[in-house]
Protein backbone atom coordinates (compact mmCIF):
# COMPACT_ATOMS: atom_id res chain seq x y z
CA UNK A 1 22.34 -22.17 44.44
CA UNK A 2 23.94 -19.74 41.62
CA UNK A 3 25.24 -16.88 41.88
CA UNK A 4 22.53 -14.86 40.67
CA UNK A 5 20.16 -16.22 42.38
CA UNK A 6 22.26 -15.33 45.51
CA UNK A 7 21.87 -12.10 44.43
CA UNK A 8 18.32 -11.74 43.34
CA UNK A 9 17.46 -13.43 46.35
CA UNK A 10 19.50 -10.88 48.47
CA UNK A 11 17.72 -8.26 46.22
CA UNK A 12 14.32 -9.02 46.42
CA UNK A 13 13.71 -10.64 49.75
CA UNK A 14 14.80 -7.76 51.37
CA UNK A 15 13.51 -6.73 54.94
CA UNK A 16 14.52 -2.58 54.27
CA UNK A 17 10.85 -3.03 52.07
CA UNK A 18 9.07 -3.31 55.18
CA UNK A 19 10.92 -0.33 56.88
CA UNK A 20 10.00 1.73 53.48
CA UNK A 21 6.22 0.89 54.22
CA UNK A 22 6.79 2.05 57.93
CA UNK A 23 8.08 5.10 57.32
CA UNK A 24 5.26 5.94 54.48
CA UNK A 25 2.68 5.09 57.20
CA UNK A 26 4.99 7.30 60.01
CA UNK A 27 5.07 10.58 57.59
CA UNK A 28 1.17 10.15 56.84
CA UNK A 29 1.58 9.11 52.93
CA UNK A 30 -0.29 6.22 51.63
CA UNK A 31 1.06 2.89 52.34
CA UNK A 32 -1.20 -0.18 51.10
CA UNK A 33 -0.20 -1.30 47.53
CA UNK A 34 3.17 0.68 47.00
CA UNK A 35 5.25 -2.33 47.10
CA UNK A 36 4.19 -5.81 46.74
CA UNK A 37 4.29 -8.13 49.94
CA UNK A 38 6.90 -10.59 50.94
CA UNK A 39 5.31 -13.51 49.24
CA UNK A 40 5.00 -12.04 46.01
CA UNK A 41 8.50 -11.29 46.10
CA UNK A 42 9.42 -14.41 47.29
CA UNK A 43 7.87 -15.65 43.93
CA UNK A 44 10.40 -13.52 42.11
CA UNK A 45 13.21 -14.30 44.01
CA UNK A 46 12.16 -18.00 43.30
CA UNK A 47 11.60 -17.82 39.33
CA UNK A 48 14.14 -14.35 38.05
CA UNK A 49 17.50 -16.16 37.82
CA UNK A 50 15.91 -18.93 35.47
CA UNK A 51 15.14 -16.27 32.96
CA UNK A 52 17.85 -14.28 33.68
CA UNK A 53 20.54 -16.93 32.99
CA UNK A 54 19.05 -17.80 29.41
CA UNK A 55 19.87 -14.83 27.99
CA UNK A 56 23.37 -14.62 25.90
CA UNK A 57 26.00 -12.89 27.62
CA UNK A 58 26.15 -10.17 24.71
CA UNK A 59 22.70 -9.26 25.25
CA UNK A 60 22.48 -9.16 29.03
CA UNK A 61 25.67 -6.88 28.94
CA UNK A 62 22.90 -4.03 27.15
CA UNK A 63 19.64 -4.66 28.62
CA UNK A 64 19.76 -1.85 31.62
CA UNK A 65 16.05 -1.99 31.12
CA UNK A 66 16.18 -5.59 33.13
CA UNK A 67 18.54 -4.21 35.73
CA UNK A 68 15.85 -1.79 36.69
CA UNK A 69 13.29 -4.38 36.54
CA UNK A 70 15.68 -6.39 38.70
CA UNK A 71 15.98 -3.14 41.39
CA UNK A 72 11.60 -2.62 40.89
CA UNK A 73 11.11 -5.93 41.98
CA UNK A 74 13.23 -6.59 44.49
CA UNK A 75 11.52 -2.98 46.21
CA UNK A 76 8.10 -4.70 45.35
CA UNK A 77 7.17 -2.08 42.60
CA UNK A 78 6.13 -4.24 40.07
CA UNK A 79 4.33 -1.44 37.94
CA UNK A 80 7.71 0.15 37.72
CA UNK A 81 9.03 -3.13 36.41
CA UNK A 82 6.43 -3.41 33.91
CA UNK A 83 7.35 -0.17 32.58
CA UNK A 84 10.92 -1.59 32.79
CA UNK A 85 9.69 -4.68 30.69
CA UNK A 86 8.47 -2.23 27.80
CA UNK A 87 10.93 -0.43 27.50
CA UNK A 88 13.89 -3.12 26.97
CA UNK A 89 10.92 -4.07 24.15
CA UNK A 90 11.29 -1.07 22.52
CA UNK A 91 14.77 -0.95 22.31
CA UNK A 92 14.67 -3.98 21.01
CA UNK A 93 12.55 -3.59 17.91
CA UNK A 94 14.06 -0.75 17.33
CA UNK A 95 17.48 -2.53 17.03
CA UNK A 96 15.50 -4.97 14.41
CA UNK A 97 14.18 -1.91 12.62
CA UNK A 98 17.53 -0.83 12.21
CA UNK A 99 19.12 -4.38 11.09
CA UNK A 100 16.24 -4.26 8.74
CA UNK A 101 17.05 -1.08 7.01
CA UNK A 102 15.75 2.28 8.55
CA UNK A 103 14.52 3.65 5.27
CA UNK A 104 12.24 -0.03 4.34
CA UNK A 105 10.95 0.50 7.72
CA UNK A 106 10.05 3.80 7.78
CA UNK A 107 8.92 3.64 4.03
CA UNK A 108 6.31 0.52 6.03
CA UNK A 109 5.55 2.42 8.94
CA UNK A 110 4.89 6.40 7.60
CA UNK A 111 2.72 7.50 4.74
CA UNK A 112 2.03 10.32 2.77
CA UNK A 113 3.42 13.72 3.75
CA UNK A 114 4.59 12.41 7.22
CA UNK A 115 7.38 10.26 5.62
CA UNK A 116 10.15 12.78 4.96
CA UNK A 117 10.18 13.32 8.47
CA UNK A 118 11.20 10.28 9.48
CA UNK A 119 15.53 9.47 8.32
CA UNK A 120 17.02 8.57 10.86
CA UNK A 121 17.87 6.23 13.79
CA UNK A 122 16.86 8.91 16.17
CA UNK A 123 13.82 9.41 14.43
CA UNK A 124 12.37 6.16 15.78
CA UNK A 125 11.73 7.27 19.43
CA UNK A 126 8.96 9.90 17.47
CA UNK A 127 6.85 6.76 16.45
CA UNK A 128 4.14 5.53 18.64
CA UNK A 129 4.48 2.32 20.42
CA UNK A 130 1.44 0.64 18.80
CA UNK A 131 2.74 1.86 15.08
CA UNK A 132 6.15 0.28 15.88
CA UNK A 133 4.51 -3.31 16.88
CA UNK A 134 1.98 -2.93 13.41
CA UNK A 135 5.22 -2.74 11.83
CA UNK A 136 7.60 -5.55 12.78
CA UNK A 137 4.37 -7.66 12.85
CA UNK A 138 3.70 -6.71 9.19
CA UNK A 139 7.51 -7.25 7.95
CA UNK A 140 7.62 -9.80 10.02
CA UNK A 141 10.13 -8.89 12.47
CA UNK A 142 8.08 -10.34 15.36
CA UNK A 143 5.63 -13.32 14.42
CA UNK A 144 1.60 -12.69 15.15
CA UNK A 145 1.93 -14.83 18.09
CA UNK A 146 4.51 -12.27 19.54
CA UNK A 147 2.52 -8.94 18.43
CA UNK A 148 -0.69 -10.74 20.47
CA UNK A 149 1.13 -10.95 23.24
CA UNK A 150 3.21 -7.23 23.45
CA UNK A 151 -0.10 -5.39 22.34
CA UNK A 152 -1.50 -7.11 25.82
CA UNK A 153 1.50 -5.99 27.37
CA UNK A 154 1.36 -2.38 26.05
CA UNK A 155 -2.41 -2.63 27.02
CA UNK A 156 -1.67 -3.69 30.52
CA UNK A 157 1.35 -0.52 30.79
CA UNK A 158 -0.44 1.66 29.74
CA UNK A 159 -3.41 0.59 32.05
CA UNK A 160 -1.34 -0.10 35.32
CA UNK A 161 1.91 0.69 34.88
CA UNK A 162 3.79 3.66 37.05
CA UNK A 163 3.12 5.96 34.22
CA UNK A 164 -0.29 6.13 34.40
CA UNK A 165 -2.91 6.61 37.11
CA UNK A 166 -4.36 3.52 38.74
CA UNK A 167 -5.23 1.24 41.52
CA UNK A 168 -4.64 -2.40 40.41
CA UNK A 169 -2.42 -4.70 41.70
CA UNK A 170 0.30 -6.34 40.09
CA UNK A 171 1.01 -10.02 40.83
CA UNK A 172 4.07 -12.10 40.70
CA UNK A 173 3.11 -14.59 38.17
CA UNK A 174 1.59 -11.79 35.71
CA UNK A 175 5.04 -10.00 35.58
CA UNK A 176 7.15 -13.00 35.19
CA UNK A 177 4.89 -13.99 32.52
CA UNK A 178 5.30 -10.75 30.57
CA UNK A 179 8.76 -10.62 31.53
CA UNK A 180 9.27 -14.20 29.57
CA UNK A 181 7.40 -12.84 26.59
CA UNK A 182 10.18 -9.99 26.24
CA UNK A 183 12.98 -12.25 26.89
CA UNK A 184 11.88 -15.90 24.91
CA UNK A 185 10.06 -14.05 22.23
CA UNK A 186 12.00 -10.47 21.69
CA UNK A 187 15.11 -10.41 23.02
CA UNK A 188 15.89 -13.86 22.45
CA UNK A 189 13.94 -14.03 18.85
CA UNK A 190 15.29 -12.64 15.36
CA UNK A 191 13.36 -12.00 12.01
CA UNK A 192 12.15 -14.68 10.05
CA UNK A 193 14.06 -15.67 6.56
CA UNK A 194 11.52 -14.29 4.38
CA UNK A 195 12.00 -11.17 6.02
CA UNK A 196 15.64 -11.20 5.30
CA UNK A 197 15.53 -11.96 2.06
CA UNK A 198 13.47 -9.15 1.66
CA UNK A 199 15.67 -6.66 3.40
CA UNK A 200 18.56 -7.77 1.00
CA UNK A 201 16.92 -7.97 -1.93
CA UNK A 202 16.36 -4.14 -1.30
CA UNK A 203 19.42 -3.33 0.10
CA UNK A 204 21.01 -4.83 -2.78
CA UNK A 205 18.35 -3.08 -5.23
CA UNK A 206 19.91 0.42 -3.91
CA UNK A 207 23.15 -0.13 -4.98
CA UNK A 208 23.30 -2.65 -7.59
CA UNK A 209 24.67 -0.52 -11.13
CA UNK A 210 25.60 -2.98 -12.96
CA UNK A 211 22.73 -4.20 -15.94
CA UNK A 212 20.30 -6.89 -15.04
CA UNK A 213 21.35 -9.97 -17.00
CA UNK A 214 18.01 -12.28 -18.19
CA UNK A 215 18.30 -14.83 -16.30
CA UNK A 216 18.63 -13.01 -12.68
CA UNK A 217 15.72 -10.90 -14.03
CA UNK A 218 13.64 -14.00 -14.14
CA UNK A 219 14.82 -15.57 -11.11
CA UNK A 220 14.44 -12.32 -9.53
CA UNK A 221 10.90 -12.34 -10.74
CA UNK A 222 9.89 -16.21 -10.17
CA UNK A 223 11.08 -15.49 -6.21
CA UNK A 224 8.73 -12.54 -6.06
CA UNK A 225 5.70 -14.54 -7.17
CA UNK A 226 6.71 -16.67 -3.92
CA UNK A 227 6.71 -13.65 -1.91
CA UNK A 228 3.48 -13.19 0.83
CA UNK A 229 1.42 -9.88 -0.14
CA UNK A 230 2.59 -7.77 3.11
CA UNK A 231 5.86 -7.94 1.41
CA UNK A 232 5.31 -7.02 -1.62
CA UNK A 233 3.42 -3.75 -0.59
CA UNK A 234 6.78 -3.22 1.34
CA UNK A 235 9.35 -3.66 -1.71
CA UNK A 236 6.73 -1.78 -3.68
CA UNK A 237 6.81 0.72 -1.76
CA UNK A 238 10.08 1.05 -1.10
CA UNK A 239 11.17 0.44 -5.03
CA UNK A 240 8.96 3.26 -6.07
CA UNK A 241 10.56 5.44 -3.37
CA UNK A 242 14.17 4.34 -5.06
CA UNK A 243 12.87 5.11 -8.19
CA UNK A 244 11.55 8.91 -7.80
CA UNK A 245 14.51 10.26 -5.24
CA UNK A 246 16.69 12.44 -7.49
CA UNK A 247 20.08 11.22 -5.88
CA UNK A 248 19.03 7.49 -7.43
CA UNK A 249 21.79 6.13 -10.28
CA UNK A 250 19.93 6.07 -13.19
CA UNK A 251 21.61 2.27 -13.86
CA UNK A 252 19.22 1.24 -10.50
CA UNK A 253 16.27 3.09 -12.03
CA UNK A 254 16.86 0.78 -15.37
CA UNK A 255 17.11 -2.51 -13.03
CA UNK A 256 13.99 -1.39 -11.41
CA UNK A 257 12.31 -0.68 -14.74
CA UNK A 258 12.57 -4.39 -14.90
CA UNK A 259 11.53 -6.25 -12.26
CA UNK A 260 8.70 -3.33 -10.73
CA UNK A 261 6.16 -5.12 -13.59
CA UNK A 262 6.64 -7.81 -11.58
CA UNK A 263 6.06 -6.55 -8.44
CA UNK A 264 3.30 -4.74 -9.30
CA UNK A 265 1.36 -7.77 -11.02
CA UNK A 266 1.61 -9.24 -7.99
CA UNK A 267 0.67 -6.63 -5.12
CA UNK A 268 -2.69 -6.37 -3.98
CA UNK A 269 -4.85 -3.08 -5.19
CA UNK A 270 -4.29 -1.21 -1.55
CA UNK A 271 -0.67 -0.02 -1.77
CA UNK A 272 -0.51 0.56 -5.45
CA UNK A 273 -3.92 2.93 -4.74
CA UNK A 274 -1.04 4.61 -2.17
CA UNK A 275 1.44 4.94 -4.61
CA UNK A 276 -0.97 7.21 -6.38
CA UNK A 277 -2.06 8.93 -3.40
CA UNK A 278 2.10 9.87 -3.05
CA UNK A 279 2.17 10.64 -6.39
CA UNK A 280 -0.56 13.05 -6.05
CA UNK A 281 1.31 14.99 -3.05
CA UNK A 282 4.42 15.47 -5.21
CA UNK A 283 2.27 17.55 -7.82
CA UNK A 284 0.45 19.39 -4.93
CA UNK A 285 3.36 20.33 -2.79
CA UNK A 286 5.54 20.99 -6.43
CA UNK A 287 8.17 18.40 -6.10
CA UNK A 288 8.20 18.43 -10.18
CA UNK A 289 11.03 16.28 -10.61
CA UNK A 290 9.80 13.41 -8.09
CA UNK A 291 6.39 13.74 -10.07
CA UNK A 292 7.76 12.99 -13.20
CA UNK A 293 10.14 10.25 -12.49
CA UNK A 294 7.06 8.89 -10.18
CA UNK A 295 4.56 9.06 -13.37
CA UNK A 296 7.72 7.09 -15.30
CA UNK A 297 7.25 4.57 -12.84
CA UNK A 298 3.92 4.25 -13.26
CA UNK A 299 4.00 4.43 -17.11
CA UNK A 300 6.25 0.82 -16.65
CA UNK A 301 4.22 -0.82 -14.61
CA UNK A 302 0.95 -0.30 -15.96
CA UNK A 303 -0.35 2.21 -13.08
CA UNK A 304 -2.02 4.92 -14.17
CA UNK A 305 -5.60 3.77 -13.31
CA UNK A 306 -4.58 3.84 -9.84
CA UNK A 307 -3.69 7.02 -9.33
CA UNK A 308 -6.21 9.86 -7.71
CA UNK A 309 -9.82 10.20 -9.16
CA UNK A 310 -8.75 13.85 -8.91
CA UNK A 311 -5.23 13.31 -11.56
CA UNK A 312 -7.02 10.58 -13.93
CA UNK A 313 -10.31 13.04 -14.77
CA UNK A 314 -8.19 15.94 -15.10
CA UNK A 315 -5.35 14.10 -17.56
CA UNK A 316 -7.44 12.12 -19.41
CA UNK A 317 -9.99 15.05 -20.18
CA UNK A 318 -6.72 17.13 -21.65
CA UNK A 319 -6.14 13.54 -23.57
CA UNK A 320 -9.33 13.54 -25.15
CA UNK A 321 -8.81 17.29 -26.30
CA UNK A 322 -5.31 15.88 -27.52
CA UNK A 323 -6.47 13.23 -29.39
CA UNK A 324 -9.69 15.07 -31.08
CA UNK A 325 -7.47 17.53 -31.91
CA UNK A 326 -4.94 14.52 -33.82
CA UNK A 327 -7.88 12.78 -35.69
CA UNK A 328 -8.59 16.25 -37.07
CA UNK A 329 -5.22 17.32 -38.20
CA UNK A 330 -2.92 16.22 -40.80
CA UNK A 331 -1.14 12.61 -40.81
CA UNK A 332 -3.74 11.51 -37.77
CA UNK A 333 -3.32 7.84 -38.64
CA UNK A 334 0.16 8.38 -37.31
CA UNK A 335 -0.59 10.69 -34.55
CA UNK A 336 -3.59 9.29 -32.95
CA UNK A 337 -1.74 6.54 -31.73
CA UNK A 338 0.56 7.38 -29.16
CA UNK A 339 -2.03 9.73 -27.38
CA UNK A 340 -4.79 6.42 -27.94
CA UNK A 341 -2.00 4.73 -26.07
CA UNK A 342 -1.83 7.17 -23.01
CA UNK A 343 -5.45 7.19 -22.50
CA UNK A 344 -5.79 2.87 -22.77
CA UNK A 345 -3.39 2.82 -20.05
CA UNK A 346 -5.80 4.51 -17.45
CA UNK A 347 -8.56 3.16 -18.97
CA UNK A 348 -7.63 -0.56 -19.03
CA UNK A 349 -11.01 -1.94 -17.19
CA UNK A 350 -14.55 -0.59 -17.07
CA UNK A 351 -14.24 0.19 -13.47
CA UNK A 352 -11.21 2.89 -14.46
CA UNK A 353 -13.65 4.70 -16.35
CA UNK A 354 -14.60 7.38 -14.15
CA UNK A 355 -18.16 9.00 -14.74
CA UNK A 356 -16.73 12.65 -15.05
CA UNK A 357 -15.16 11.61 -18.03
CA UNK A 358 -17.39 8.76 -19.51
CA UNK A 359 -19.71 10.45 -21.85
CA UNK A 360 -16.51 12.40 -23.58
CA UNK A 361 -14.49 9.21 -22.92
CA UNK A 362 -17.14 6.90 -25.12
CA UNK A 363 -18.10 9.66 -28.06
CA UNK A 364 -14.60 10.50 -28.92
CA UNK A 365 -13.29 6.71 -28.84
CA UNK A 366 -16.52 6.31 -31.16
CA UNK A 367 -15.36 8.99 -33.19
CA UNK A 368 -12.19 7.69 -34.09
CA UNK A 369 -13.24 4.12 -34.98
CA UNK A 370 -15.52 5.09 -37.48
CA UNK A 371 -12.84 6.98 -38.57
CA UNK A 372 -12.84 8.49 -42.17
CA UNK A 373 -14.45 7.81 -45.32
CA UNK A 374 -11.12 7.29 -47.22
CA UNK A 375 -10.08 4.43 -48.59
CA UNK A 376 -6.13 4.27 -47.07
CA UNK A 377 -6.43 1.91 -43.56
CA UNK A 378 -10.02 1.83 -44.32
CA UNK A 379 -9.99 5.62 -42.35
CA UNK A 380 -8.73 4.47 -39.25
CA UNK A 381 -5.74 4.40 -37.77
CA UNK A 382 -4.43 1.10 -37.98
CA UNK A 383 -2.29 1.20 -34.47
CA UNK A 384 -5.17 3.29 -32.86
CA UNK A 385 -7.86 0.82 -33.71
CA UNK A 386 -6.63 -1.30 -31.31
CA UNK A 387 -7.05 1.19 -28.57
CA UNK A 388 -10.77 1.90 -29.94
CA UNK A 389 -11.99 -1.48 -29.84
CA UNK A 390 -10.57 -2.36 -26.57
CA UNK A 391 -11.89 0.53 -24.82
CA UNK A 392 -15.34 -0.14 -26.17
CA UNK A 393 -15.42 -3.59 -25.88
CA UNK A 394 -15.67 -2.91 -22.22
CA UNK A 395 -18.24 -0.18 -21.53
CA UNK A 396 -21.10 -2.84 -20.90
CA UNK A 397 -24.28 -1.46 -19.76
CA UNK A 398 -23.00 0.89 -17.33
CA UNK A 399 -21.84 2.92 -20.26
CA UNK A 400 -23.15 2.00 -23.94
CA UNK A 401 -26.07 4.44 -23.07
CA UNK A 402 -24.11 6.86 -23.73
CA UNK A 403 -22.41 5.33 -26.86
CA UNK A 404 -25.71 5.10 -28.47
CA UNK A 405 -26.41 9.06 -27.29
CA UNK A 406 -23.33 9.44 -29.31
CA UNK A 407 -24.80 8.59 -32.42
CA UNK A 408 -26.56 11.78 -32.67
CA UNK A 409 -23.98 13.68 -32.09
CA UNK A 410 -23.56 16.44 -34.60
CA UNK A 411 -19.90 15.40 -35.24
CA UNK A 412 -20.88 11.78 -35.82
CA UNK A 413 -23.90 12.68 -37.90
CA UNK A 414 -21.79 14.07 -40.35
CA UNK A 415 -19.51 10.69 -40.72
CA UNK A 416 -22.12 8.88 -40.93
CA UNK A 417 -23.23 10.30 -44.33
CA UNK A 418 -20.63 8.15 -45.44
CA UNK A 419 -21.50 4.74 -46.08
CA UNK A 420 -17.91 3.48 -45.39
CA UNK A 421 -18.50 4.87 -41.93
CA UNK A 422 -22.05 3.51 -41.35
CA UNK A 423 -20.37 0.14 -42.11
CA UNK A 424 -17.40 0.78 -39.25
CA UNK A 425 -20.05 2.12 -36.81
CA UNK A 426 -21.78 -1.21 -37.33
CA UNK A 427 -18.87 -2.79 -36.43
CA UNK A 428 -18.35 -1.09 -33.43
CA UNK A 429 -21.86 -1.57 -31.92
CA UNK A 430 -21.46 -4.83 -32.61
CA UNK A 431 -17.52 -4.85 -30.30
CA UNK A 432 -19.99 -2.88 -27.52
CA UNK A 433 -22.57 -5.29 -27.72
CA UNK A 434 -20.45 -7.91 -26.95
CA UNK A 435 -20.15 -6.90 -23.10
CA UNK A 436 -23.81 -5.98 -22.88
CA UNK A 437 -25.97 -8.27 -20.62
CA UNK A 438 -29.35 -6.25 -20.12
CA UNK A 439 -32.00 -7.23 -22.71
CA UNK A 440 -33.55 -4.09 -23.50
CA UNK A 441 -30.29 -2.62 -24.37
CA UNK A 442 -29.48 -5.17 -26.40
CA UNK A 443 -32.90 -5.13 -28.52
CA UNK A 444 -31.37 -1.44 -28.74
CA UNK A 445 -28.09 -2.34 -29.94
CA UNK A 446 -30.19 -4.89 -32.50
CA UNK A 447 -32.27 -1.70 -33.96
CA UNK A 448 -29.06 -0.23 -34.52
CA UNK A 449 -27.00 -2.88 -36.32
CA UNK A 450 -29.69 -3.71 -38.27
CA UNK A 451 -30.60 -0.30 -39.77
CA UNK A 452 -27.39 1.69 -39.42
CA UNK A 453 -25.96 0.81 -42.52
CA UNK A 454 -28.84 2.03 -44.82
CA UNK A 455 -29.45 5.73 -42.82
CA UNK A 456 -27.27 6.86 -39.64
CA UNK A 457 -30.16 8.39 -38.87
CA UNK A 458 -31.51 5.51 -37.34
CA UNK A 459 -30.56 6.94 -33.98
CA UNK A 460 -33.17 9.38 -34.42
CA UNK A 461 -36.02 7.35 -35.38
CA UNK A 462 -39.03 7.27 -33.10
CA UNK A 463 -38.84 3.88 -32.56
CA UNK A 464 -35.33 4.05 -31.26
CA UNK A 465 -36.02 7.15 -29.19
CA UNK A 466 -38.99 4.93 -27.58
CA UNK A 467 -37.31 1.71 -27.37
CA UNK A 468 -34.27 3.78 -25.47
CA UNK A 469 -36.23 6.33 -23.59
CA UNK A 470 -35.85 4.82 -20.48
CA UNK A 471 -31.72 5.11 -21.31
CA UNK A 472 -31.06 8.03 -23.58
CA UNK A 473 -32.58 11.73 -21.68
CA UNK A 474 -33.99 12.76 -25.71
């Protein structure tokens, strides 16, 4: 026999129990099911050592959480020593938090307004015990196996343990069982590779100032295409974070410039929806530098459509004033571009059209690809066109109602006295049509392209107004 199970055994099989239950029962308290009986104990006494003695010295020299649950058990109060169990679990993930890096865990664990509270070490004892497990499972500090089985063990403390209310019965087998999961699978466990890489690539992201050479950009880049989709919500995340703090080196901002494409081409919809959900709370609670180094940050990786419904409707309205107001002035071949640029990047599918702005969206777009009846670029602008056509090449039928609405308008009317511009409007029905699937809107399309070039006001013909009326409110 070993020494500590000489110990335990002294411990646990201890006849003082008994005399504890006596003297409950002598002063009138209640007696039956405060400590476990002799054979349970005996169990304990039988089994402890075993899983005692596999742990590394280092570790055992911490874990005063498994002391008590030594003391618990050997008095037979085996809800004490499950609460014993948890708690040398929680320390323990919260040592893997910390190896992980404090601010990528946090940055997983806390959203929205909630995350500035959350720094430091200390600030780890404020999560809640079922947030910390979501988190090491979803960085994988702990595999799913392991979450299964501490979310059953959190279950069963917080169901029977000391610290809450309750009349069940703890038995020998079920606590060594749970007491195995904490030692084989947490204590005994560390993170797997992927989730080290991870943590260095980001730690390393932080402080790296010196330029990104070409070839670690695309090796960078070619190992983030590897990476699974939990962790790239994480380094997204956490990049963007990097990005918008004001004590960032703008040399990191430049190395995230390049690689954050990447990233974001390969995260799933849900966190880059959350980035603009942050974003969003920086403008409300007036954090004006944050919100413009976090609408940079979009700007490189192609994110504007994903930022609030509230933000898009609101900016790209004031773009559609901006660019009117371009195509109207002086040099607009040169101006409309950059502004035609802005608005394609939150427009870049047909579901980022939102229907607040859709009817201004559509006529103004049309308005600036028929253009001008001058002869120089054929009166558009050559480096807006491109803009134009893409924009209504995806409208489809949710949205070429109102393009053929458009028509009418008095604006339009007016270019389309021009026969240079009933030739470019052709041309553009003929882009929208292109997307269109529903038959009747297509005869309607056909009526158009087939008359607009002698009279543009074929959009007010009779025929038209019948053939669309159940489309176009005339």
């Amino acid at each position: 026999m070993s020494e500590l199970t000489k110990v335990v055994s002294v411990e646990i099989v201890d006849p003082q129990a008994q005399l504890i239950v006596d003297f409950l029962q002598q002063i009138g308290l209640p007696f039956d099911n405060i400590i476990a009986n002799q054979s349970e104990r005996n169990i304990i006494a039988k089994n402890l050592p075993t899983y005692i003695e596999s742990l590394p010295s280092a570790i055992k020299r911490d874990a005063r959480y498994l002391s008590k649950f030594v003391v618990g058990a050997g008095f037979g109060l085996f809800d004490y020593s499950l609460n014993a169990i948890w708690n040398e679990v929680v320390l323990d993930l919260w040592k893997k938090a910390i190896a992980y890096g404090i601010d990528i865990f946090f940055d997983s664990a806390v959203g929205g307004k909630a995350r500035d509270f959350y720094q430091t070490e200390e600030d780890l004892a404020s999560l809640k015990d079922a947030v910390l497990l979501d988190t090491c499972r979803k960085l994988e500090l702990i595999s799913d196996t392991t979450y299964k089985k501490l979310k059953h063990i959190l279950e069963m403390r917080n169901d029977i343990g000391i610290s809450h209310p309750t009349n069940y019965t703890i038995n020998a087998f079920e606590l060594l069982g749970w007491l195995q999961t904490c030692i084989q699978d947490v204590l005994n466990d560390h993170p797997s590779e992927a989730a080290l890489q991870v943590q260095a690539f980001i730690r390393n992201l932080r402080t790296y100032t010196s330029p990104l050479d070409p070839a670690n950009q695309k090796t960078i880049e070619s190992k983030i295409a590897e990476l699974a989709s939990h962790h790239l919500a994480s380094i997204i995340r956490t990049t963007f974070g990097i990005y918008v703090s004001t004590d960032t080196d703008p040399l990191v901002r430049k190395n995230i410039s390049l690689i954050a494409p990447a990233i974001w081409a390969n995260c799933l919809d849900d966190p880059k929806y959350k980035i603009g959900i942050i974003l969003e709370g920086y403008n409300t609670n007036l954090h004006k530098e944050k919100y413009e180094l976090g609408e940079q940050f979009l700007q490189v990786v192609g994110g504007n459509p994903y930022r609030t419904p509230n933000e898009r409707v609101i900016i790209v309205d004031t773009l559609l004033d901006e660019l009117l107001d371009k195509h109207n002035s002086w040099d607009n071949f040169h101006h409309e571009a950059p502004v035609a640029d802005l608005i394609a990047s939150y427009v870049q599918e047909q579901k980022d059209i939102l229907p607040n702005n859709a009817e201004k969206l559509v006529t103004v777009i049309l308005m600036c690809c028929i253009g001008r009846d001058v002869s120089y670029c054929n009166g558009v602008s050559p480096r807006g066109k491109v803009y134009y056509e893409h924009i209504l090449s995806m409208i489809g039928d949710k949205y070429t109602p109102h393009a053929m609405s458009a028509l009418a308008n008095y604006e339009i009317q007016r270019k389309l006295e021009a026969s240079s511009c009933r030739t470019k409007a052709k041309s553009a029905l003929e882009i929208i049509k292109q997307s269109v699937v529903n038959a009747r809107l297509i005869e309607c399309l056909d009526f158009l392209i087939s008359n607009i070039e002698s009279t543009g006001k074929c959009v007010l013909d009779s025929r038209f107004k019948k053939l669309s009326a159940n489309y176009i409110n005339w």
